[in-house]
Structures are given as structure tokens and as C-alpha cells.
Protein backbone atom coordinates (compact mmCIF):
# COMPACT_ATOMS: atom_id res chain seq x y z
CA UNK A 1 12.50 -18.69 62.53
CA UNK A 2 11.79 -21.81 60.42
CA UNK A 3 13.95 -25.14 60.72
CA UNK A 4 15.72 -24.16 57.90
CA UNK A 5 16.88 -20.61 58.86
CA UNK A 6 18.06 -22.54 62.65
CA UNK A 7 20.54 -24.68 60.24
CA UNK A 8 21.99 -22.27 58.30
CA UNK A 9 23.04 -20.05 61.05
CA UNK A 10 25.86 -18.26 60.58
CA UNK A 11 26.76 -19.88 57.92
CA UNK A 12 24.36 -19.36 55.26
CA UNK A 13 20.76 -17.21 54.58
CA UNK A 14 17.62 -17.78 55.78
CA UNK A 15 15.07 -19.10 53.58
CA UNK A 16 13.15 -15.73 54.29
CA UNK A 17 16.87 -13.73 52.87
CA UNK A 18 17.23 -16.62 49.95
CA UNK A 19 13.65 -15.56 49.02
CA UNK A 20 13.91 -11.61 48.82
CA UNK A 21 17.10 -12.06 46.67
CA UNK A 22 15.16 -14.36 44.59
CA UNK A 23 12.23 -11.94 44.19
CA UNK A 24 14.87 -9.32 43.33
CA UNK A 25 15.97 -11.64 40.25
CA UNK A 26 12.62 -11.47 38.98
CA UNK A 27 10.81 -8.57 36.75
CA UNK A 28 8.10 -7.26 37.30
CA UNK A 29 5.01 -5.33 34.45
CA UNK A 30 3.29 -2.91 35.97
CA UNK A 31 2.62 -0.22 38.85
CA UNK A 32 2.05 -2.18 41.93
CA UNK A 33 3.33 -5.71 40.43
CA UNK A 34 6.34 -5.99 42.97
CA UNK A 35 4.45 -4.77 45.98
CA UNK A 36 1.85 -7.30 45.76
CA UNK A 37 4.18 -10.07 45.28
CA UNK A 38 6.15 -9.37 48.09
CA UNK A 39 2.72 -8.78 49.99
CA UNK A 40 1.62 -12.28 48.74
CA UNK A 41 4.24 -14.24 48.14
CA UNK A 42 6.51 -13.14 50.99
CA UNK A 43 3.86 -12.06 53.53
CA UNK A 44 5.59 -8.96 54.22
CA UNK A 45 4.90 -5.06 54.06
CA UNK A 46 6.43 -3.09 51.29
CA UNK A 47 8.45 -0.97 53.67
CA UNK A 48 9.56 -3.90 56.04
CA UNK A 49 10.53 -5.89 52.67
CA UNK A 50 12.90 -3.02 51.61
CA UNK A 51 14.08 -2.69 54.94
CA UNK A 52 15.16 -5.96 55.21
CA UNK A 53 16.61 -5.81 51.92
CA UNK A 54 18.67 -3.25 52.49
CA UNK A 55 20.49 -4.87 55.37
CA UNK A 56 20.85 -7.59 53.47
CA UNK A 57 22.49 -5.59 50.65
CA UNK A 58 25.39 -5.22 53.35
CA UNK A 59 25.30 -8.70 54.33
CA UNK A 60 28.17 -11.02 53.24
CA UNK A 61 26.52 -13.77 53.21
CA UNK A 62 23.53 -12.08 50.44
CA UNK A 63 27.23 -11.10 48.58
CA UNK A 64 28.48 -15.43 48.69
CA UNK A 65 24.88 -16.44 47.48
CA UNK A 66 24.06 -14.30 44.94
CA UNK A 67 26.83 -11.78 44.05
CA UNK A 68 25.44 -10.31 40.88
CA UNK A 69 22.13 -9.75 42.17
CA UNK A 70 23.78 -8.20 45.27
CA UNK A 71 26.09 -5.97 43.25
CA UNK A 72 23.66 -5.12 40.72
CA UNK A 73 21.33 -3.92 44.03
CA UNK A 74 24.55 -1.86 45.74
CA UNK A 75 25.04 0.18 42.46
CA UNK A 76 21.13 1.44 42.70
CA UNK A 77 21.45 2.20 46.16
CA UNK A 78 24.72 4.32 45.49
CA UNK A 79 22.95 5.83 42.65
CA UNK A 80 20.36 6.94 44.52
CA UNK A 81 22.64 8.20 47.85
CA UNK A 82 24.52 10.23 45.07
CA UNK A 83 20.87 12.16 43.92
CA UNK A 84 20.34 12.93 46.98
């Protein structure tokens, strides 16, 4: 836990939350393109990176700091439940 993520506490997200949500925002081209930037940029594995996400996707905090990207996210995940 970085200086940052000890201010915010309760309060507010992590740097590490602020920056999946901001990868989220982002496209990606290609097969592969989105795993290696959260590989890279993040320094996470794939699997840990959506499992991290999709706690966040129930955190209210991820919902005050970026509610469209949040909401966009919940409606995919529903989707997908409902395949299922």
C-alpha cells in the first residue's frame, strides 16, 4: 500500500483502483492488447486484474469516481450472468 492509497482510506480509491478504472476507459486493437497492458502497465496478472475489478465493480466508492465507467462495466457483467 502506497502513501497515496494510506490517505484515501475509506474515503476514496487507491491509486492501484483509480488505475484499473482508468485502463477500463481505454480501448484496446487487437488479441492480447489489454492483457499486456495490464501486465505492463499495472504489474498485475490477467486473472488477478479481473478479479480485482470485479470487486471493485461492487464498490461504492469505483460507483462516486467514475459512475459511467462503473455502470457501463455492471451491465456486461449482468449480460454475461444472464448467458449463463
Amino acid at each position: 500500500m502506497d502513501e497515496d492509497d494510506e490517505e484515501t482510506g475509506v474515503q476514496g480509491l487507491g491509486r492501484r483502483e483509480r488505475d484499473i478504472l482508468a485502463l477500463e476507459r481505454r480501448s484496446f486493437s487487437g488479441p492480447g492488447a489489454k492483457e499486456r497492458a495490464v501486465r505492463e502497465e499495472l504489474g498485475l496478472a490477467p486473472v488477478r486484474y479481473f478479479q480485482l475489478l470485479n470487486a471493485l465493480l461492487d464498490d461504492p466508492r469505483a460507483l462516486a469516481h467514475d459512475p459511467v465507467t462503473v455502470n457501463r462495466l455492471r451491465r456486461v457483467r449482468e449480460r454475461r450472468r444472464a448467458e449463463r
